[in-house]
PDB file of N, CA and C in Angstrom:
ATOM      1  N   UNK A   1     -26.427 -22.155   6.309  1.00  0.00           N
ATOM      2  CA  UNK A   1     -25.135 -22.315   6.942  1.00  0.00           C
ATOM      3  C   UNK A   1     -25.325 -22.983   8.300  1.00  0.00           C
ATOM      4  N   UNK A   2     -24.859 -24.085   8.706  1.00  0.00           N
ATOM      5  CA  UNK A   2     -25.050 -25.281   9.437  1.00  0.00           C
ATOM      6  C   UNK A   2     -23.897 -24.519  10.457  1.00  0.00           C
ATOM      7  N   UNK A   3     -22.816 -24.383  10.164  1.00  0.00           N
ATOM      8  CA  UNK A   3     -21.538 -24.188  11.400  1.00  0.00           C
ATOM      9  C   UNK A   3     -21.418 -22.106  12.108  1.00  0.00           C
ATOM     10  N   UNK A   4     -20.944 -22.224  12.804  1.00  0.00           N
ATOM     11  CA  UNK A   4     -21.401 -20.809  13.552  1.00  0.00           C
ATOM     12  C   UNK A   4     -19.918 -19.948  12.696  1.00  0.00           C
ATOM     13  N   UNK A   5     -19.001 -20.537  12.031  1.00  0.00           N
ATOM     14  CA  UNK A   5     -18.022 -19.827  11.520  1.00  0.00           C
ATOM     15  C   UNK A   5     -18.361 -20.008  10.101  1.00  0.00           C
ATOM     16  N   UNK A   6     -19.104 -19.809   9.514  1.00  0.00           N
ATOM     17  CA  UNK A   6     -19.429 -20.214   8.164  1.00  0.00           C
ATOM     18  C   UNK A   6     -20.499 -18.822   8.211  1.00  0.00           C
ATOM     19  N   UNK A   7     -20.428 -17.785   9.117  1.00  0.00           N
ATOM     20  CA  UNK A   7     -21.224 -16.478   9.170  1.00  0.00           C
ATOM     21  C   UNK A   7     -19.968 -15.597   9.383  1.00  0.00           C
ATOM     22  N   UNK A   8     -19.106 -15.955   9.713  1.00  0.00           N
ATOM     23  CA  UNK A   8     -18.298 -14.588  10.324  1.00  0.00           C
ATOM     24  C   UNK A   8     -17.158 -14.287   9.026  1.00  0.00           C
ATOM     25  N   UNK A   9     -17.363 -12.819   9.063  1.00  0.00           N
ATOM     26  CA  UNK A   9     -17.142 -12.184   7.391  1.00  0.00           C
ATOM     27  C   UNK A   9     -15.403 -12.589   7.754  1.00  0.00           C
ATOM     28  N   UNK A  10     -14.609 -12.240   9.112  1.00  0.00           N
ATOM     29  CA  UNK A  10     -13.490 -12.648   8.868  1.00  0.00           C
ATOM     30  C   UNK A  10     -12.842 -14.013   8.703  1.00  0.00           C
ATOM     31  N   UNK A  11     -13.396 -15.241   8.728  1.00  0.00           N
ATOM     32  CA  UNK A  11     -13.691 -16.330   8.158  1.00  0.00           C
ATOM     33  C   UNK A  11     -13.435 -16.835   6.832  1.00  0.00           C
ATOM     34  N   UNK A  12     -14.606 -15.182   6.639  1.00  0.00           N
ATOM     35  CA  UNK A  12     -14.800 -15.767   4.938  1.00  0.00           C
ATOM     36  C   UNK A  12     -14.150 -15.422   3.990  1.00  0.00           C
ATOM     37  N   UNK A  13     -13.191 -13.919   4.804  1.00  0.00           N
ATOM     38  CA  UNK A  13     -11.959 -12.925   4.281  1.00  0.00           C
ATOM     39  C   UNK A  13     -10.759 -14.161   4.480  1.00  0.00           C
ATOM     40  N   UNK A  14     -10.724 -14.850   5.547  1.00  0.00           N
ATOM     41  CA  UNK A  14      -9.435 -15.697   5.465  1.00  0.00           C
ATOM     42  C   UNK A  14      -9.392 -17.034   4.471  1.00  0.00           C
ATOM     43  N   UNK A  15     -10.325 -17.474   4.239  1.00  0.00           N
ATOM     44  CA  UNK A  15     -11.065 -18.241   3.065  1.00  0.00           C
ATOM     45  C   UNK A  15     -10.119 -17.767   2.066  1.00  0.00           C
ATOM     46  N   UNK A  16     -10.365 -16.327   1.346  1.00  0.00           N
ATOM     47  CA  UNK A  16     -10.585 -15.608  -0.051  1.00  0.00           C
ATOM     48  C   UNK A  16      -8.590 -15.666   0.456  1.00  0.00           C
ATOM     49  N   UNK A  17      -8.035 -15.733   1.608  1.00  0.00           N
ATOM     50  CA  UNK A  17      -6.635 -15.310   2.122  1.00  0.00           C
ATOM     51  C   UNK A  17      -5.956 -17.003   1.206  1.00  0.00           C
ATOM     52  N   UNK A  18      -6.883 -18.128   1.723  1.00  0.00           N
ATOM     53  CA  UNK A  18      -6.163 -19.232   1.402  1.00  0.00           C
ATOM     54  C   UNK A  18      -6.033 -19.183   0.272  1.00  0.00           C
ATOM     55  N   UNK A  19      -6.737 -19.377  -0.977  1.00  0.00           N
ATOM     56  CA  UNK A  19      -7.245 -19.365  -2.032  1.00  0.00           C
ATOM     57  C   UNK A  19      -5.898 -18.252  -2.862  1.00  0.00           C
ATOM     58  N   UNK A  20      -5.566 -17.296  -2.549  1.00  0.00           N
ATOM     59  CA  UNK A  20      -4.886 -16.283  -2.679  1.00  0.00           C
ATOM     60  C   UNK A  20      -3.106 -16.553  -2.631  1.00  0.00           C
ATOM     61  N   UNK A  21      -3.074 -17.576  -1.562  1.00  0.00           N
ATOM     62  CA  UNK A  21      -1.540 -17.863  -0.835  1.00  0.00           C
ATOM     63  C   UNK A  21      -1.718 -18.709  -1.954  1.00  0.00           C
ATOM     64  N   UNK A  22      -2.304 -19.926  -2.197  1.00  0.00           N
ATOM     65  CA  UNK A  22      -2.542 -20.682  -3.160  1.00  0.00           C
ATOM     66  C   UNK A  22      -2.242 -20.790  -4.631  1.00  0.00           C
ATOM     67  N   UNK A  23      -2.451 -19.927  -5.056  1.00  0.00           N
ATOM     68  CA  UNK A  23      -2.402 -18.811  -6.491  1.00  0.00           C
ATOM     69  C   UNK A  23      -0.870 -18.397  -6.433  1.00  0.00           C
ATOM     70  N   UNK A  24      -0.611 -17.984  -5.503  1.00  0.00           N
ATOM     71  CA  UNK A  24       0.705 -17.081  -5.382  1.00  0.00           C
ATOM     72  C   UNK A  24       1.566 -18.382  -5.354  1.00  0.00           C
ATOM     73  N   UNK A  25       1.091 -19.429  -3.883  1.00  0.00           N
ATOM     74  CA  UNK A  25       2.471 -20.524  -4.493  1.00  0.00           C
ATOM     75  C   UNK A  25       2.942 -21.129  -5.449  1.00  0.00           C
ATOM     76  N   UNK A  26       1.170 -20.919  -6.513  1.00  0.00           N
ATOM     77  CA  UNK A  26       2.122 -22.039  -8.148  1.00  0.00           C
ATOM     78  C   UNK A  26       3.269 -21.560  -8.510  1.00  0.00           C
ATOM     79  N   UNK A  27       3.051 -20.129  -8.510  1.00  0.00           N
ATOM     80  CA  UNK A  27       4.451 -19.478  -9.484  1.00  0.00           C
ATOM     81  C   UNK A  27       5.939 -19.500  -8.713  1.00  0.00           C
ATOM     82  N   UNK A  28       6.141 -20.384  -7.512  1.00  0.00           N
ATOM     83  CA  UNK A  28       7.487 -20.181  -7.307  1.00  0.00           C
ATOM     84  C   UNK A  28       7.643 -21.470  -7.465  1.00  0.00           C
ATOM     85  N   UNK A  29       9.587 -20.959  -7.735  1.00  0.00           N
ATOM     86  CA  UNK A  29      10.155 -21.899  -8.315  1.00  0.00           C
ATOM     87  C   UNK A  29      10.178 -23.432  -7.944  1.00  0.00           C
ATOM     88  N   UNK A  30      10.931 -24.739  -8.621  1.00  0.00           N
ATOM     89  CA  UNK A  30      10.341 -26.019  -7.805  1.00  0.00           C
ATOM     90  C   UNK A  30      11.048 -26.010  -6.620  1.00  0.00           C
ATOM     91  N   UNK A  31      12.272 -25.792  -6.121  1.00  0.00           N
ATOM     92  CA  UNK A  31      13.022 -25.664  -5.411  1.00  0.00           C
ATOM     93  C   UNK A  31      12.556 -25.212  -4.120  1.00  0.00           C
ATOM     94  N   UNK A  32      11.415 -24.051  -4.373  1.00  0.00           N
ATOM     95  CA  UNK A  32      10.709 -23.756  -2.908  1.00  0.00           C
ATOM     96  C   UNK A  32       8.970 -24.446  -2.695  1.00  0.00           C
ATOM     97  N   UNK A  33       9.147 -24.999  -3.717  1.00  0.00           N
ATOM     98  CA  UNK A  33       7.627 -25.934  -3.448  1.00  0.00           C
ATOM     99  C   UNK A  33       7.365 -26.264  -2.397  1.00  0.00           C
ATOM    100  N   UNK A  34       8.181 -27.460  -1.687  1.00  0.00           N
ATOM    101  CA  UNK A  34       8.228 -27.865  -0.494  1.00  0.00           C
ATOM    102  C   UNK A  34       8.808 -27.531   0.689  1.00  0.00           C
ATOM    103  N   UNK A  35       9.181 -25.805   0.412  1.00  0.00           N
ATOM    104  CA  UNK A  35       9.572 -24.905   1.828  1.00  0.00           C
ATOM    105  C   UNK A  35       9.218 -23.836   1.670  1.00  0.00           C
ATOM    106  N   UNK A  36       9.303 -22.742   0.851  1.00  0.00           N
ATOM    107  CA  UNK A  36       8.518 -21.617   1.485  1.00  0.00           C
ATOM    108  C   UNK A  36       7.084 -21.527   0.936  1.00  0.00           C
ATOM    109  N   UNK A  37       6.655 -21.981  -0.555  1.00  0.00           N
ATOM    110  CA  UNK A  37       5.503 -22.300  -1.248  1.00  0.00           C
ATOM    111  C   UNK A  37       4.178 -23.044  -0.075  1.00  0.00           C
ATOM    112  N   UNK A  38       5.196 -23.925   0.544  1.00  0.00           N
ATOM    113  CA  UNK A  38       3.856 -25.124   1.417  1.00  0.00           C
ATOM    114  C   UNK A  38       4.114 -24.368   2.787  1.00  0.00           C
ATOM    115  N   UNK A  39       5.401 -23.921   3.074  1.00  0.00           N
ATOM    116  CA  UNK A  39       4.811 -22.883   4.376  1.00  0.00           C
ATOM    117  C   UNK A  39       3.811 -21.881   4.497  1.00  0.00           C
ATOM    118  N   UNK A  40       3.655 -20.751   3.163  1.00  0.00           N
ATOM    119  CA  UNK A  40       2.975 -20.177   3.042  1.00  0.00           C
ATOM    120  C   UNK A  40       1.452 -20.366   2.964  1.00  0.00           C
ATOM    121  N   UNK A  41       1.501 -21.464   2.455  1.00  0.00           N
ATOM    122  CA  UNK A  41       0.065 -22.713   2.433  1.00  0.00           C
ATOM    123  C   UNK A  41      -0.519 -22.759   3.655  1.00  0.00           C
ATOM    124  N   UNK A  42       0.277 -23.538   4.056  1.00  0.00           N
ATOM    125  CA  UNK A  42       0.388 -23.828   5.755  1.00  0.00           C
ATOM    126  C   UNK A  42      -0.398 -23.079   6.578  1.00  0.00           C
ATOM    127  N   UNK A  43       0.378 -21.956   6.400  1.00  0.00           N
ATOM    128  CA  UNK A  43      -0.077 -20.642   7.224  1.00  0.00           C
ATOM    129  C   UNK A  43      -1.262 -20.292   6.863  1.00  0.00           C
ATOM    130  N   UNK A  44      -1.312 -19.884   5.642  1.00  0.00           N
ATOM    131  CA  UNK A  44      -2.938 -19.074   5.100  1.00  0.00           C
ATOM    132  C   UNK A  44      -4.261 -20.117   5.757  1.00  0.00           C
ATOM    133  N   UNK A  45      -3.748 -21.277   5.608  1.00  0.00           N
ATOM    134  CA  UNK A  45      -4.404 -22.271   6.130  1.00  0.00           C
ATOM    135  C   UNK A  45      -5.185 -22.052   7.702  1.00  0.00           C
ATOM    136  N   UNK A  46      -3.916 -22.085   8.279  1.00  0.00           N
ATOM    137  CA  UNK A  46      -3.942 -21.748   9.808  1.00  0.00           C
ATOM    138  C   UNK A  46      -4.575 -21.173  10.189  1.00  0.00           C
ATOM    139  N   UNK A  47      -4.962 -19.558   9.537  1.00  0.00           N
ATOM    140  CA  UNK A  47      -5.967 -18.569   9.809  1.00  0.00           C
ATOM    141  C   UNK A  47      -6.717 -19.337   9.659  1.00  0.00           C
ATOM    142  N   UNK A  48      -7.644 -19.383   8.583  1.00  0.00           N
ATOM    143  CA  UNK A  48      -9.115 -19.745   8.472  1.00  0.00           C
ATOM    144  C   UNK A  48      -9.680 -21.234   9.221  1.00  0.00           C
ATOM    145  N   UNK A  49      -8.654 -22.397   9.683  1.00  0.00           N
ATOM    146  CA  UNK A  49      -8.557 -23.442  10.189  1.00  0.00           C
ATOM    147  C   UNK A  49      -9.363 -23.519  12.225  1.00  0.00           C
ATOM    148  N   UNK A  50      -8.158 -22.271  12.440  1.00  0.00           N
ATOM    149  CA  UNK A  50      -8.020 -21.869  13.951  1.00  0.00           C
ATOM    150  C   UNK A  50      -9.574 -20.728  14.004  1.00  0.00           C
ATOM    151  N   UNK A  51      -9.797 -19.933  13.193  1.00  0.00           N
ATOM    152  CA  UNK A  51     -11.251 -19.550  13.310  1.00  0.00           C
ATOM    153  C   UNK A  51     -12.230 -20.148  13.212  1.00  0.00           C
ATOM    154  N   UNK A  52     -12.182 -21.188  12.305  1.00  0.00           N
ATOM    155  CA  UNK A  52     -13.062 -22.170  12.357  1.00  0.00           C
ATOM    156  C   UNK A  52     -13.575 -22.984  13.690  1.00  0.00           C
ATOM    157  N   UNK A  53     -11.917 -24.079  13.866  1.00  0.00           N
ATOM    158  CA  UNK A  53     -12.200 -24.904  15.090  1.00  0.00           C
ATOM    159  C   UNK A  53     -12.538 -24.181  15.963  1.00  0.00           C
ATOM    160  N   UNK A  54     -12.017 -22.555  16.562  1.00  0.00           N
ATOM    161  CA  UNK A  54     -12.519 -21.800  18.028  1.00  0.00           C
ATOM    162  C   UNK A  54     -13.916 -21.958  17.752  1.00  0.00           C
ATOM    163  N   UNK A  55     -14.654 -20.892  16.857  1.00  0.00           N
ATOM    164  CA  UNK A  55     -15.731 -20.625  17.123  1.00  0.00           C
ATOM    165  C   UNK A  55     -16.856 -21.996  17.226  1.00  0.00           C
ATOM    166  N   UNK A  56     -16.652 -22.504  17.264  1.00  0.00           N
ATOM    167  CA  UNK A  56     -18.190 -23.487  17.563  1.00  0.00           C
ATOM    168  C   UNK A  56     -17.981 -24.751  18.954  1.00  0.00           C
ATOM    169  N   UNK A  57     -18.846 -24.423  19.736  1.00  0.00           N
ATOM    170  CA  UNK A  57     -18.708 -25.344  20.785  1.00  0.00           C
ATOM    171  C   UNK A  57     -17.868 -25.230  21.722  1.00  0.00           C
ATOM    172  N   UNK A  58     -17.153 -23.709  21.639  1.00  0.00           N
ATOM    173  CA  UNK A  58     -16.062 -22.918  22.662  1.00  0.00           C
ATOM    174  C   UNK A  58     -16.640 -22.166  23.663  1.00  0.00           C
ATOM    175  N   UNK A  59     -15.914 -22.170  24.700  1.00  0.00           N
ATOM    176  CA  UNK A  59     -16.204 -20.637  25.456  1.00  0.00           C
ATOM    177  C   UNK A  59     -15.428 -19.767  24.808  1.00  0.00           C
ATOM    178  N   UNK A  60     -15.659 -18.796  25.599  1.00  0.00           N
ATOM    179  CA  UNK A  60     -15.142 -17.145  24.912  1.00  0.00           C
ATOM    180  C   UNK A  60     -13.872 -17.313  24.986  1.00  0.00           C
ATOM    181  N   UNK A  61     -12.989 -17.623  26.181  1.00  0.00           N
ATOM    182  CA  UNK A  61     -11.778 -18.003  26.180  1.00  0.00           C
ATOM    183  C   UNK A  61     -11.203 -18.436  25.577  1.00  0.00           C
ATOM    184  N   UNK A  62     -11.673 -20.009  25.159  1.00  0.00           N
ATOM    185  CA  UNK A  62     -11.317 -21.132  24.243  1.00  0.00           C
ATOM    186  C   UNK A  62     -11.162 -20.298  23.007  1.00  0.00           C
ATOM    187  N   UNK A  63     -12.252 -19.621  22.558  1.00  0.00           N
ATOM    188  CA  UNK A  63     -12.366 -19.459  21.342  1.00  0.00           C
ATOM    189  C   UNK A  63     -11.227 -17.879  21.157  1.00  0.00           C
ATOM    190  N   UNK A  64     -10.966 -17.312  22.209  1.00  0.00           N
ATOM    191  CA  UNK A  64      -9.750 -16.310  21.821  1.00  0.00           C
ATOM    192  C   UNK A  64      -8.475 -16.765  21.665  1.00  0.00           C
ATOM    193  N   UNK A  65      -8.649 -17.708  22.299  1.00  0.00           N
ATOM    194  CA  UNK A  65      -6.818 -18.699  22.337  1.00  0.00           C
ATOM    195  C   UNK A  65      -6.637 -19.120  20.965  1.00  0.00           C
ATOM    196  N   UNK A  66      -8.036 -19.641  20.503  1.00  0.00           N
ATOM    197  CA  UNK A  66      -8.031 -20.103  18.568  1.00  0.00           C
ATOM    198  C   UNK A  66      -7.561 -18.874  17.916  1.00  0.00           C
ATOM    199  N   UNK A  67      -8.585 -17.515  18.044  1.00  0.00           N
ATOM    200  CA  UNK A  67      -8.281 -16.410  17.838  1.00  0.00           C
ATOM    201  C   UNK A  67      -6.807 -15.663  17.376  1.00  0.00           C
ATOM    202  N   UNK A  68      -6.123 -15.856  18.871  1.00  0.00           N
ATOM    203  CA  UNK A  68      -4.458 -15.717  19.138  1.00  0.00           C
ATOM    204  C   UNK A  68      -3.513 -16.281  17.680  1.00  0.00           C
ATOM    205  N   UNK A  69      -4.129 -17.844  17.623  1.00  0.00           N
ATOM    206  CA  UNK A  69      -3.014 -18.682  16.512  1.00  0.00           C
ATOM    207  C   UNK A  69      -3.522 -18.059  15.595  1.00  0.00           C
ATOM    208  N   UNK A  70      -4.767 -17.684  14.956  1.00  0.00           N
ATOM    209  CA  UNK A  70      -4.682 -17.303  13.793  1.00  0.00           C
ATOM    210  C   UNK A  70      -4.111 -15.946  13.555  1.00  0.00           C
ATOM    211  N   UNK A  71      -4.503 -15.356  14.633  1.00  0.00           N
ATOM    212  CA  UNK A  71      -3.508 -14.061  14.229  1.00  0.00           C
ATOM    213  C   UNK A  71      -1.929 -13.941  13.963  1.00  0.00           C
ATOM    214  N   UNK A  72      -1.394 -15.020  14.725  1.00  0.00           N
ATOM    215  CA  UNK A  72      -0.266 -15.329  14.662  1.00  0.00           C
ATOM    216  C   UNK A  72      -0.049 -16.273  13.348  1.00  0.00           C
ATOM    217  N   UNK A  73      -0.872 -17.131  13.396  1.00  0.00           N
ATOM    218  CA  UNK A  73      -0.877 -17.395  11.800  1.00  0.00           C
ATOM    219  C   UNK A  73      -0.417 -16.170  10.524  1.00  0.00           C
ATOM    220  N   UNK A  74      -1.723 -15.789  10.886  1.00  0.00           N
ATOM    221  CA  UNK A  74      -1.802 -14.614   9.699  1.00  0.00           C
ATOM    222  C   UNK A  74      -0.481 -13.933   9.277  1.00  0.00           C
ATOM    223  N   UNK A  75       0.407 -13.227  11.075  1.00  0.00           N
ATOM    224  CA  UNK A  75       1.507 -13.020  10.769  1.00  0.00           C
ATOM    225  C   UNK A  75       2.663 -13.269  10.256  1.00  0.00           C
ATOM    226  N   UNK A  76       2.244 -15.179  10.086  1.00  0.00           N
ATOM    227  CA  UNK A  76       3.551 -15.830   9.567  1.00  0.00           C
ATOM    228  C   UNK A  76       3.506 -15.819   8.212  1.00  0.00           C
ATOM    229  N   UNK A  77       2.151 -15.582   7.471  1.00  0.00           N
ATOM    230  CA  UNK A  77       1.850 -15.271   5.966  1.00  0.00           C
ATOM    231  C   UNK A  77       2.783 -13.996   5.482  1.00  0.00           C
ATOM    232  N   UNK A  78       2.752 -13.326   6.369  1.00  0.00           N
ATOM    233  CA  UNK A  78       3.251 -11.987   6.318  1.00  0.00           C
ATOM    234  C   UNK A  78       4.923 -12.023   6.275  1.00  0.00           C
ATOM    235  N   UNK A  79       5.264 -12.396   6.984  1.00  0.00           N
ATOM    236  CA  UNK A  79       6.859 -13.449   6.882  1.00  0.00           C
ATOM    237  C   UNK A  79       6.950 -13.934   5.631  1.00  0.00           C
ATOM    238  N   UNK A  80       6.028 -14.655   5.038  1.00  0.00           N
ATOM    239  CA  UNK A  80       6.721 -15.604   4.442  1.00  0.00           C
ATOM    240  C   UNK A  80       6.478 -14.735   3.223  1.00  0.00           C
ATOM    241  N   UNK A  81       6.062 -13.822   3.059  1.00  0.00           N
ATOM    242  CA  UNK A  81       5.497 -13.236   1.465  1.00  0.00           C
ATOM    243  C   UNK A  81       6.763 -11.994   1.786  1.00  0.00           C
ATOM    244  N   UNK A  82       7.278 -11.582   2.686  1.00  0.00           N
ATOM    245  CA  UNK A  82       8.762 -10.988   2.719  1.00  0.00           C
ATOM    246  C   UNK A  82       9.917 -11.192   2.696  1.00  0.00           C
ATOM    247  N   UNK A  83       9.710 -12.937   2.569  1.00  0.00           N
ATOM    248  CA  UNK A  83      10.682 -13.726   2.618  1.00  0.00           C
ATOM    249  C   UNK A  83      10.874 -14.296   0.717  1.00  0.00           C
ATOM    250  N   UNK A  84       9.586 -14.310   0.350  1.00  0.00           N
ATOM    251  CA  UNK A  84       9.414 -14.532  -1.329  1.00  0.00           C
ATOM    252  C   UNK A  84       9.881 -13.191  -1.828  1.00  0.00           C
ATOM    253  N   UNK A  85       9.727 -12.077  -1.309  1.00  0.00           N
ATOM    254  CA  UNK A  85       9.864 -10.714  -1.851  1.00  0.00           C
ATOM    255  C   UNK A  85      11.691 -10.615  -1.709  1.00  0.00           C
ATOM    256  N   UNK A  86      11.808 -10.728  -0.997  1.00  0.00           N
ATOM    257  CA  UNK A  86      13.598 -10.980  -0.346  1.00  0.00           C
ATOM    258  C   UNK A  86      14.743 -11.961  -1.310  1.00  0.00           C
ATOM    259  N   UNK A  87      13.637 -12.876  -1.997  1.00  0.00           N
ATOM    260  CA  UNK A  87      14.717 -13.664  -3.265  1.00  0.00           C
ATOM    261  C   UNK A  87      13.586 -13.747  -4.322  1.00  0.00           C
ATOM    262  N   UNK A  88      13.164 -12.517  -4.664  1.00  0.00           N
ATOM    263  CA  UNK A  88      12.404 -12.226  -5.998  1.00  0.00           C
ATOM    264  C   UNK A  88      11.957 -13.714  -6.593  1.00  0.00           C
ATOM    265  N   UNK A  89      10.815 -14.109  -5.727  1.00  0.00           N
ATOM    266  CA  UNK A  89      10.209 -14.839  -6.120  1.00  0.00           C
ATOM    267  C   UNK A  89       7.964 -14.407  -6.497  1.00  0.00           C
ATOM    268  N   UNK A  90       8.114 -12.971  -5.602  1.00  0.00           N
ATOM    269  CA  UNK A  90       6.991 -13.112  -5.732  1.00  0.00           C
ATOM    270  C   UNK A  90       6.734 -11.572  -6.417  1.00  0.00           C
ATOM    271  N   UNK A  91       5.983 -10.998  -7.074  1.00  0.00           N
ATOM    272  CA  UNK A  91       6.033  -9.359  -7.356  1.00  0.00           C
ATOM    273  C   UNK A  91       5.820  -8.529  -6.791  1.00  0.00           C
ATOM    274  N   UNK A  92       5.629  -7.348  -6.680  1.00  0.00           N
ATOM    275  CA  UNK A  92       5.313  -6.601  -5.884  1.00  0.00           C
ATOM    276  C   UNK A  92       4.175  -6.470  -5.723  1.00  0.00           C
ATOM    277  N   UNK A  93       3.235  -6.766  -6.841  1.00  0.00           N
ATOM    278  CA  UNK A  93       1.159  -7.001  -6.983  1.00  0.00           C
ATOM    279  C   UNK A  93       1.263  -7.812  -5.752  1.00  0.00           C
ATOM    280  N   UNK A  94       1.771  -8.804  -6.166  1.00  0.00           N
ATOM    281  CA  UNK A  94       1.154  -9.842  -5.366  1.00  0.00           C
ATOM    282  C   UNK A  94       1.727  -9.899  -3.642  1.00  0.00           C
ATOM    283  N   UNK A  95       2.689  -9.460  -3.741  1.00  0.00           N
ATOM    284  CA  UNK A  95       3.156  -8.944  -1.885  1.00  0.00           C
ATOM    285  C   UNK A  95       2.489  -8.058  -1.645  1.00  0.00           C
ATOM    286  N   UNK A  96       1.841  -7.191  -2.233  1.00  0.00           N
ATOM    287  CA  UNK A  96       0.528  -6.629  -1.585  1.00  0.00           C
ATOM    288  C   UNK A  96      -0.927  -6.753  -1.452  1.00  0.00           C
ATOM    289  N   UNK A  97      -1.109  -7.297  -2.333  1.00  0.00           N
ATOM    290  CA  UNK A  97      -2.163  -8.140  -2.146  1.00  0.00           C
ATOM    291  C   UNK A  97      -2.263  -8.445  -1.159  1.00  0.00           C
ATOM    292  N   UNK A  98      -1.436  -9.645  -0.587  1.00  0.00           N
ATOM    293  CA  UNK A  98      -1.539 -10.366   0.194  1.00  0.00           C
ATOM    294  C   UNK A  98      -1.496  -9.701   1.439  1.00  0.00           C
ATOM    295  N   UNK A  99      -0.668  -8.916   1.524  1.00  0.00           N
ATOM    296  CA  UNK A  99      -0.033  -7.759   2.781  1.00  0.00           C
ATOM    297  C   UNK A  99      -1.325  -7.227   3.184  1.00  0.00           C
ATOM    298  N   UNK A 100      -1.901  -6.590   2.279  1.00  0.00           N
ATOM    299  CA  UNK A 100      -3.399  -5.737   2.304  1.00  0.00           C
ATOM    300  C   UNK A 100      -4.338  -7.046   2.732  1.00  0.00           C
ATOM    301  N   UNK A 101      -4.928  -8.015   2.665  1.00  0.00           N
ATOM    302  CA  UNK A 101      -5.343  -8.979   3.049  1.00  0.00           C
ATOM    303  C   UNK A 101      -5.234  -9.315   4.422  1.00  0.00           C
ATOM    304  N   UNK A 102      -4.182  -9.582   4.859  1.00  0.00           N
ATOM    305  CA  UNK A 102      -3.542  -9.974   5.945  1.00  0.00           C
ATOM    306  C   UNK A 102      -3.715  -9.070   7.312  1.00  0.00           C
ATOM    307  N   UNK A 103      -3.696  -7.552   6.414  1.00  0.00           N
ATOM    308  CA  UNK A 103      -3.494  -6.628   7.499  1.00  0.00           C
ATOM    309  C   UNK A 103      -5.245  -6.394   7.873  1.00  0.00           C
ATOM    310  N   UNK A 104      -6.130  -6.519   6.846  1.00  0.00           N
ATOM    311  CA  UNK A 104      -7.525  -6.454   6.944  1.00  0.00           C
ATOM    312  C   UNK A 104      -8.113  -7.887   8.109  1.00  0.00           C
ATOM    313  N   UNK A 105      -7.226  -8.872   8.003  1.00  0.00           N
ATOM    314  CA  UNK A 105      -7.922 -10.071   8.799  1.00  0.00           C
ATOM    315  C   UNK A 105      -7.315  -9.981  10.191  1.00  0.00           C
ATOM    316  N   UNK A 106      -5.958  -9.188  10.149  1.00  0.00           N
ATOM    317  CA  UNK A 106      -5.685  -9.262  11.492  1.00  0.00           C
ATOM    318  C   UNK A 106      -6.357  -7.984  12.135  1.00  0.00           C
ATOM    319  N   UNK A 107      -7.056  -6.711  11.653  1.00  0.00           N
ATOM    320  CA  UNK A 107      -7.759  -6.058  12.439  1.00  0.00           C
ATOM    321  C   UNK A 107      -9.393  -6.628  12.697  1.00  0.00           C
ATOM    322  N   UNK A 108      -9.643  -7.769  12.087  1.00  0.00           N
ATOM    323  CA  UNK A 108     -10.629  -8.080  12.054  1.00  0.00           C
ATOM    324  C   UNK A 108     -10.706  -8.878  13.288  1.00  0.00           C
ATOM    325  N   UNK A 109      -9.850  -9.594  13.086  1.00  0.00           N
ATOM    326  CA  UNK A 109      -9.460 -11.160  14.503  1.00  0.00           C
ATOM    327  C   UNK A 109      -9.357  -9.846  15.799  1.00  0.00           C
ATOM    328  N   UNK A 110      -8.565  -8.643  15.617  1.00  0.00           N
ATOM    329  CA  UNK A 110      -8.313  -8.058  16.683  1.00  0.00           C
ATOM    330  C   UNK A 110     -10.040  -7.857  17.717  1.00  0.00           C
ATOM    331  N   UNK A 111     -10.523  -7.183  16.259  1.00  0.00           N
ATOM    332  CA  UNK A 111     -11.327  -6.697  16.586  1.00  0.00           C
ATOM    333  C   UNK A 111     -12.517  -7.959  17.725  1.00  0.00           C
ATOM    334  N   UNK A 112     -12.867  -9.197  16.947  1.00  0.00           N
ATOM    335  CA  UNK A 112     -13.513  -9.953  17.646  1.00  0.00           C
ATOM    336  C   UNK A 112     -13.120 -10.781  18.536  1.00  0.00           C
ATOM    337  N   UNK A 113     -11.742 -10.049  18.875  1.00  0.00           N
ATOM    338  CA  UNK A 113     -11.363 -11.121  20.368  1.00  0.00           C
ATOM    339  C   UNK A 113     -11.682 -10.008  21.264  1.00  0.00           C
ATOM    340  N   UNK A 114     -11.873  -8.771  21.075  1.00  0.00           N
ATOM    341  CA  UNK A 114     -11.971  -7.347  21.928  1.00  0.00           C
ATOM    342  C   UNK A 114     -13.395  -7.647  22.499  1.00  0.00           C
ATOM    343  N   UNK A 115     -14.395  -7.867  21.458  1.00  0.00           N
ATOM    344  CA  UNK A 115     -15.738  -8.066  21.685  1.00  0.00           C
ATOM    345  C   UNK A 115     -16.464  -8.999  22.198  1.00  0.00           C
ATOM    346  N   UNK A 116     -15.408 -10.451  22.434  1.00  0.00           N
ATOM    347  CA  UNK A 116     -16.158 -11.756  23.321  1.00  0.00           C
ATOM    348  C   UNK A 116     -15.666 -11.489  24.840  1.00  0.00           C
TER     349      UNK A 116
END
């Protein structure tokens, strides 16, 4: 592993997060493809994107401000899978899934902005 975020397990949990939002957007309808389906994208994205770019070649600072968006990222996943749940687009498996996911990466992000 060549990059310094290509070690950190919450990284690799937001990874398994994209991959997941991903899965979940095929099944809604075409109508939300290109609004809540690619927001949700978007977002899952965001996490693992913003952990990425902070950690390498940051100060501690730099790299909590990356930190910040993804958590805030993360939260907008969380939005948007209550927002699929809200016009029965997504099931209840899968709004938790994701929920349980989400809530595991944001104590994780908590945790390693506490510790730089």
């Amino acid at each position: 592993m060549a990059f310094k975020f290509e070690k950190l397990i919450v990284w690799q949990k937001s990874l398994d997060l994209t991959a997941v939002a991903h899965e979940i957007s095929l099944k809604f309808p075409k109508e939300e493809l290109y609004v809540l389906a690619s927001q949700l994208k978007r977002a899952s994205d965001s996490v693992a994107l913003n952990i990425a770019e902070g950690s390498t070649g940051q100060t501690n600072p730099e790299f909590k401000r990356f930190l910040t968006i993804a958590m805030r990222s993360n939260i907008e996943v969380v939005g948007c899978i209550y927002i699929a749940k809200k016009r029965n687009i997504i099931s209840d498996d899968d709004f938790n899934k994701v929920y349980k996911m989400c809530e595991e990466i944001l104590l994780m992000i908590s945790s390693l902005r506490k510790s730089l």
